[in-house]
C-alpha atoms as a PDB file:
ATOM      1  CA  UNK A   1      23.288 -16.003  28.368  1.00  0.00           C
ATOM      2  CA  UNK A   2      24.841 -14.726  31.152  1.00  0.00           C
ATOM      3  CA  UNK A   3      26.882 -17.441  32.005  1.00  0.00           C
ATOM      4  CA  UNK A   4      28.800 -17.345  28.598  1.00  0.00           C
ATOM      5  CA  UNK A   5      29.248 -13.450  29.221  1.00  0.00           C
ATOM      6  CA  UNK A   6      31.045 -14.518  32.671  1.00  0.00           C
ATOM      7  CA  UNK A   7      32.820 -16.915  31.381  1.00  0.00           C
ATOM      8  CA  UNK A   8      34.254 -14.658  28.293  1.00  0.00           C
ATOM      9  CA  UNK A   9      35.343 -12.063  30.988  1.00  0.00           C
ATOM     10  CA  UNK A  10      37.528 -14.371  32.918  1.00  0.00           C
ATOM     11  CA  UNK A  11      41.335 -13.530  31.581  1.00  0.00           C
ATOM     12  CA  UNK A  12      43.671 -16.172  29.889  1.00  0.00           C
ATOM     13  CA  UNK A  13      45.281 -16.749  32.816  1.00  0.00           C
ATOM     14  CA  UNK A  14      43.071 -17.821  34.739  1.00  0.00           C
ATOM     15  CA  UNK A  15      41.795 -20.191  31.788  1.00  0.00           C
ATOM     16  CA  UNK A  16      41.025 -22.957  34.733  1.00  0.00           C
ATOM     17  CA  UNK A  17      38.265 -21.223  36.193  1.00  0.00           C
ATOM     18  CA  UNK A  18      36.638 -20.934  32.912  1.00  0.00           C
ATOM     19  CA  UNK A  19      36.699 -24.543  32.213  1.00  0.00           C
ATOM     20  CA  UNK A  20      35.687 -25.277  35.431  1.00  0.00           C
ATOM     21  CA  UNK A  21      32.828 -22.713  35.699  1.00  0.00           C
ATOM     22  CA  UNK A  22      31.025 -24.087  32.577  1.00  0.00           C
ATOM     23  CA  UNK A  23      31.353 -28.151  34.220  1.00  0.00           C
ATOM     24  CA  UNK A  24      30.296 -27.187  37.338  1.00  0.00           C
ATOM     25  CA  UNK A  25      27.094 -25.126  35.887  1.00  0.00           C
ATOM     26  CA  UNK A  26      26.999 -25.881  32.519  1.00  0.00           C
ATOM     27  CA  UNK A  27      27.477 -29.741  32.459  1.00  0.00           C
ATOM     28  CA  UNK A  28      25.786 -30.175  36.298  1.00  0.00           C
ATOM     29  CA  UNK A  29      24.452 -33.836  36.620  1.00  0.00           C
ATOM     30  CA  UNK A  30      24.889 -34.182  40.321  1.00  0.00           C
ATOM     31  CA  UNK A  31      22.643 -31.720  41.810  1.00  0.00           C
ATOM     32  CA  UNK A  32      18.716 -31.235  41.159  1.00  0.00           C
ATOM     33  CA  UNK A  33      18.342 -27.943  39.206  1.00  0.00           C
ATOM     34  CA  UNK A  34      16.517 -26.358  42.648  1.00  0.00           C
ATOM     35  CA  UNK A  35      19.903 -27.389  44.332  1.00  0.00           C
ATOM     36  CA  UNK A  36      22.743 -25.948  41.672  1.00  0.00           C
ATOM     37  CA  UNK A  37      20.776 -22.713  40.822  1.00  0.00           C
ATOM     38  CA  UNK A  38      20.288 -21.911  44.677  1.00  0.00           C
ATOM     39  CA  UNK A  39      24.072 -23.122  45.408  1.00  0.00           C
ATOM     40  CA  UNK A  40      25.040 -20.744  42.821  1.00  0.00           C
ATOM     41  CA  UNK A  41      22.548 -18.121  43.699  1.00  0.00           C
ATOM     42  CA  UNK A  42      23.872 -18.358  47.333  1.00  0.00           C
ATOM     43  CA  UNK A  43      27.422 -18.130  46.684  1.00  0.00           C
ATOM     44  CA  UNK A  44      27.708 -15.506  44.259  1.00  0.00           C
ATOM     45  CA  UNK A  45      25.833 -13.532  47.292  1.00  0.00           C
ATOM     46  CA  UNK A  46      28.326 -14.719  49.335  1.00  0.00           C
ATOM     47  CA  UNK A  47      31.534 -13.785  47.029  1.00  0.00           C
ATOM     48  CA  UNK A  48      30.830 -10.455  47.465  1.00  0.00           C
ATOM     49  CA  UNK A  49      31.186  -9.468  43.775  1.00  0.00           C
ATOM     50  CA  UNK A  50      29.169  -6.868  42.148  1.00  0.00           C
ATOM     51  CA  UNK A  51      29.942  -8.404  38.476  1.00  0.00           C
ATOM     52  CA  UNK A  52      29.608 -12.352  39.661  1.00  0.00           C
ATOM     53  CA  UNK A  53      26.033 -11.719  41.328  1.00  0.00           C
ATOM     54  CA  UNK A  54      24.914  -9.143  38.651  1.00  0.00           C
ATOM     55  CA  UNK A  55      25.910 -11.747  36.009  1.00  0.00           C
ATOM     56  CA  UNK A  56      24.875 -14.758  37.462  1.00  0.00           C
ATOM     57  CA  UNK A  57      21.603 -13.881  39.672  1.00  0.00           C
ATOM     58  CA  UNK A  58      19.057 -13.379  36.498  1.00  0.00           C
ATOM     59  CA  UNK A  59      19.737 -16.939  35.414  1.00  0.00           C
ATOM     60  CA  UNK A  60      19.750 -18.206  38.958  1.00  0.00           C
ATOM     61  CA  UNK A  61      15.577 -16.400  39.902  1.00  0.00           C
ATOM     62  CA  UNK A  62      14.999 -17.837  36.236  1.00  0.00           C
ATOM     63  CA  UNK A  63      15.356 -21.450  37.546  1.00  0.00           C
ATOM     64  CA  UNK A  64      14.323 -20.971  40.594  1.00  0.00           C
ATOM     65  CA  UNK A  65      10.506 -21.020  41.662  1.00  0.00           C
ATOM     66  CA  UNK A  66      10.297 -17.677  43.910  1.00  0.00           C
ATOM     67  CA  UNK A  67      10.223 -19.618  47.257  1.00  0.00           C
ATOM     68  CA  UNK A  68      13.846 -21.175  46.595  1.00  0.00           C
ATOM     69  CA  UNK A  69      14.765 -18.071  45.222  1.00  0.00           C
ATOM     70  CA  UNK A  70      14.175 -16.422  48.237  1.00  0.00           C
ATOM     71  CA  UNK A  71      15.606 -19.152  50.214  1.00  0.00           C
ATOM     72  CA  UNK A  72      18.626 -19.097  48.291  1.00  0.00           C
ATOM     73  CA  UNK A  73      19.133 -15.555  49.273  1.00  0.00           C
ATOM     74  CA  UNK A  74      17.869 -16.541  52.823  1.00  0.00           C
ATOM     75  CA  UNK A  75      21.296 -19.193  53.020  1.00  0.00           C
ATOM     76  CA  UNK A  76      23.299 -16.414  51.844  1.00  0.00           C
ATOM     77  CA  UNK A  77      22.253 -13.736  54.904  1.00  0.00           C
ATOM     78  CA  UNK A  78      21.984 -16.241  57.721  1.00  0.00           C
ATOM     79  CA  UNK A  79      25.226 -17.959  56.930  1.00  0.00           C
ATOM     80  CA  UNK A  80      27.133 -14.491  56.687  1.00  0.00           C
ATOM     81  CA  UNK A  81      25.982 -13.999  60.383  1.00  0.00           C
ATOM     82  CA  UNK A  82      26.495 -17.832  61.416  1.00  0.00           C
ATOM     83  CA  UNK A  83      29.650 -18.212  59.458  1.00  0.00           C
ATOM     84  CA  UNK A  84      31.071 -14.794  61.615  1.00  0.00           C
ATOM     85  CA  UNK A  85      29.668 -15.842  65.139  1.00  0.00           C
ATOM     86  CA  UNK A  86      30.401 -19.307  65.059  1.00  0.00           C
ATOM     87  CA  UNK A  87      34.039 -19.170  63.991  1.00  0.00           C
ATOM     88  CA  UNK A  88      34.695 -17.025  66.106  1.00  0.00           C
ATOM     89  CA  UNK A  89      33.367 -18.683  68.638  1.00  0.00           C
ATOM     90  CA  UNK A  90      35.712 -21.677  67.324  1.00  0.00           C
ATOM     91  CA  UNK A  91      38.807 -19.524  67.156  1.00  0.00           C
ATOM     92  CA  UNK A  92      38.865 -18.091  70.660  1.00  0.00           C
ATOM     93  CA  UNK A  93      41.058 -19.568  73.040  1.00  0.00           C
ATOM     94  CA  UNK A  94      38.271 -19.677  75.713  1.00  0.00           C
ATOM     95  CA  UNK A  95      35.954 -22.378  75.417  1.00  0.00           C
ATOM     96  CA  UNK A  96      33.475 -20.965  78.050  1.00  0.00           C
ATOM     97  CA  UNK A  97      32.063 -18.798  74.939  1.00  0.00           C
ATOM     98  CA  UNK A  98      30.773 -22.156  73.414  1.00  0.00           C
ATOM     99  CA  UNK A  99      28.585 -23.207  76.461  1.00  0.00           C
ATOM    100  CA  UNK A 100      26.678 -19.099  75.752  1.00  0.00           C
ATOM    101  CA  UNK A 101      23.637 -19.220  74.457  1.00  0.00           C
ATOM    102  CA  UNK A 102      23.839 -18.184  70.939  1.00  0.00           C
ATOM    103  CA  UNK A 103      20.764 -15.623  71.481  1.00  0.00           C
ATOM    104  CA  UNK A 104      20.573 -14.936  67.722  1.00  0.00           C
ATOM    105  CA  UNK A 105      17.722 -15.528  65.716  1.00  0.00           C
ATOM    106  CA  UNK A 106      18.185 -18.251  62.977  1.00  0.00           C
ATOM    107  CA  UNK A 107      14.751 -19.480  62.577  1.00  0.00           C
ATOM    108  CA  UNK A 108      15.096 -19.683  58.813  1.00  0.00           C
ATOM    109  CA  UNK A 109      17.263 -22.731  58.995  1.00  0.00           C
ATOM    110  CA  UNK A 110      14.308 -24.631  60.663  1.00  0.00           C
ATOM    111  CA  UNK A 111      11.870 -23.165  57.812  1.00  0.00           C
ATOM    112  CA  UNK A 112      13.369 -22.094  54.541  1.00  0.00           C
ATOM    113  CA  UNK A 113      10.094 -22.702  52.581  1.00  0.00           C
ATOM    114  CA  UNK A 114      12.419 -25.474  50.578  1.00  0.00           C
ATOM    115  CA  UNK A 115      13.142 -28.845  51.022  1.00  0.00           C
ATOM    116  CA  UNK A 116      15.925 -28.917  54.413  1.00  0.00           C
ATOM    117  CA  UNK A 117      18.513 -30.820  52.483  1.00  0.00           C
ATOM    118  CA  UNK A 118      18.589 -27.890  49.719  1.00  0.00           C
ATOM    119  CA  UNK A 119      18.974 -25.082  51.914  1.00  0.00           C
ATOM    120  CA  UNK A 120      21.608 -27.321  53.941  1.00  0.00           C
ATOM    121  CA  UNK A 121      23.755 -27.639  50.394  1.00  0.00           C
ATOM    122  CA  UNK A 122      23.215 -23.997  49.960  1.00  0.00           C
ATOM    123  CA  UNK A 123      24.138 -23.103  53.677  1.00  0.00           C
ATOM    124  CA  UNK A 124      27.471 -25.503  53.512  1.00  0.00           C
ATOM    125  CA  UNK A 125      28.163 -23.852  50.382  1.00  0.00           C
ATOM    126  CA  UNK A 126      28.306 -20.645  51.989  1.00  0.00           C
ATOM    127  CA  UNK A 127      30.101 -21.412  54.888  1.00  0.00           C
ATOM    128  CA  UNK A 128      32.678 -23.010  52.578  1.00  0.00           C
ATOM    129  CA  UNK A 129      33.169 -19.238  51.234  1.00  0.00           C
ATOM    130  CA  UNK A 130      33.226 -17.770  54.553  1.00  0.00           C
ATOM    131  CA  UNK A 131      35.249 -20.334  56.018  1.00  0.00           C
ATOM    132  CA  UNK A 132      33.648 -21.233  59.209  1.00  0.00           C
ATOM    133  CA  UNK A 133      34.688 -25.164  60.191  1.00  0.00           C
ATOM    134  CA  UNK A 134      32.067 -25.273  62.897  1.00  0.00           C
ATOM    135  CA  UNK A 135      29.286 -24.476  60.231  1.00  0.00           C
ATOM    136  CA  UNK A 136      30.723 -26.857  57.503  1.00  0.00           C
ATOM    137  CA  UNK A 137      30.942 -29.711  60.061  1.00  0.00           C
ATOM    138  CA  UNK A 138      27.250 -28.763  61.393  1.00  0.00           C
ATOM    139  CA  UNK A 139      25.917 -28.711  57.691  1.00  0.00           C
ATOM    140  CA  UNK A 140      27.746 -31.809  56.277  1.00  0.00           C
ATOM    141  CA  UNK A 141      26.749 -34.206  59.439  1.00  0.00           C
ATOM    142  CA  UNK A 142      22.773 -33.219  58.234  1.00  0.00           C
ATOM    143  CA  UNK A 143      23.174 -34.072  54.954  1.00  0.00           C
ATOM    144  CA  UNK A 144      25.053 -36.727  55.517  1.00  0.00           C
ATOM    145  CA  UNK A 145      22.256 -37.986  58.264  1.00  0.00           C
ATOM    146  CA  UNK A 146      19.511 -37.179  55.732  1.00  0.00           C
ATOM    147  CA  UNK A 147      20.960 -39.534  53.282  1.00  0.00           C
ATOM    148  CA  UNK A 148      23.142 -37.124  50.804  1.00  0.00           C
ATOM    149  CA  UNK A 149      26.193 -39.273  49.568  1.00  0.00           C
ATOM    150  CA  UNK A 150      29.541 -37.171  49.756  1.00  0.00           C
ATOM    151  CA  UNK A 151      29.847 -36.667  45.871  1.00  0.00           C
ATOM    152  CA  UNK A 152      26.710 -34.055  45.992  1.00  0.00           C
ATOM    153  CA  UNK A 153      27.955 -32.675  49.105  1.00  0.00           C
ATOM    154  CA  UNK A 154      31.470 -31.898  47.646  1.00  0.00           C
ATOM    155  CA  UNK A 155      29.794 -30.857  44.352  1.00  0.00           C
ATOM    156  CA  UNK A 156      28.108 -27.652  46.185  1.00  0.00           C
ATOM    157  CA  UNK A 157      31.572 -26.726  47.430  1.00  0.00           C
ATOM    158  CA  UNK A 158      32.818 -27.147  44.105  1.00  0.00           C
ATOM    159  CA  UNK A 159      30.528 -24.705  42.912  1.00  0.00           C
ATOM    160  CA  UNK A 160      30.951 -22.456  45.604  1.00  0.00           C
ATOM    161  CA  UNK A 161      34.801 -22.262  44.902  1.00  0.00           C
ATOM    162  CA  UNK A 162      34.797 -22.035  41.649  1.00  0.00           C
ATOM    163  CA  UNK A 163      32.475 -19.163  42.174  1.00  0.00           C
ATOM    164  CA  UNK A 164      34.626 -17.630  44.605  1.00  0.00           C
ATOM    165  CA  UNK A 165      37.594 -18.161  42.402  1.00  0.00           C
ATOM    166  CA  UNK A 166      35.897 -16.459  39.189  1.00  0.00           C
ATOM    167  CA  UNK A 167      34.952 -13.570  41.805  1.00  0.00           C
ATOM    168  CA  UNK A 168      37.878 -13.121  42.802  1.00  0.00           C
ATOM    169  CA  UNK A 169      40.320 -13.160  39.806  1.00  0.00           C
ATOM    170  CA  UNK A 170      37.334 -10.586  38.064  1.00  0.00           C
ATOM    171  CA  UNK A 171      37.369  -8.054  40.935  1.00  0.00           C
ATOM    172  CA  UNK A 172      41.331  -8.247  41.182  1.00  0.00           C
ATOM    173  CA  UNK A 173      41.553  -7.527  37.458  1.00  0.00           C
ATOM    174  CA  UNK A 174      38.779  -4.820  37.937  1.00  0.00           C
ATOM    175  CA  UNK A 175      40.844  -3.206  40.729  1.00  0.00           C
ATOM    176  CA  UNK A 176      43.764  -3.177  38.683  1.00  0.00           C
ATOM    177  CA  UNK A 177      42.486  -1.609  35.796  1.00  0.00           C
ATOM    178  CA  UNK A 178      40.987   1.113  38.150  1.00  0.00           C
ATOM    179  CA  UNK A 179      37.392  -0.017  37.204  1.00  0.00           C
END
């Protein structure tokens, strides 16, 4: 199982992150299966680590059908656009650049071939890695206005930062060994 080879990589130190990579995968009762494995899927796309996504993807399109499989991966490459254009958008000083249209094409957020409120969980997740307020705000009001209580909402962060976390820690130690 990949998962347990992840999870034996992670250094001593950072003993935390392997405790609290098996809860919030291993012993998951808050989100559907559809909803953790795309969350998961999502964010190890969006932690940019080789090892993380190489590791964690096979188990991910195992427990996925192939439409939120490719949704998952859909969150992932529209929210690494979003999550760049709309903070920055946030973080200029002018705020004549919010009243531009946009002019980018997004059209798989009204049609991910999922259910919305899954590829909303997997899109906040990802903009929780990429830090973009604006996003997270935009993707927690529609869950929250499609009836998703705040403890599944902050579980898909969860996931998404312990994910970042384990990618993190891995490619520092991979970087200092020269790897």
């Amino acid at each position: 199982m990949a998962l347990d080879e992840l999870k034996a990589a992670i250094p001593d130190f950072a003993k935390d992150l392997k405790l609290n990579l098996g809860s919030v995968i291993g012993n998951q009762d808050t989100l559907s299966q559809q909803q953790l494995w795309g969350t998961v899927l999502s964010c190890a796309i969006a932690a940019r680590s080789p090892r993380v996504l190489r590791e964690l993807e096979p188990e991910a399109k195992a427990n996925l059908s192939p439409e939120a499989y490719s949704a998952a991966k859909s969150a992932a490459a529209v929210m690494a656009m979003n999550n760049v254009f709309y903070r920055t958008r946030h973080l200029l000083s002018d705020p004549e650049y919010g009243t531009l249209r946009a002019g980018l094409r997004m059209n798989v957020i009204g049609n991910p071939g999922v259910e919305k409120v899954d590829f909303e969980l997997w899109s906040l997740a990802v903009s929780a890695i990429n830090g973009c307020g604006q996003c997270l705000d935009s993707h927690e009001q529609v869950l929250r206005k499609a009836g998703v209580d705040r403890e599944t909402v902050q579980e898909a962060f969860k996931v998404a930062s312990v994910i970042q976390a384990v990618a993190v820690t891995l490619d520092g130690e991979a970087a200092i060994a020269g790897a």
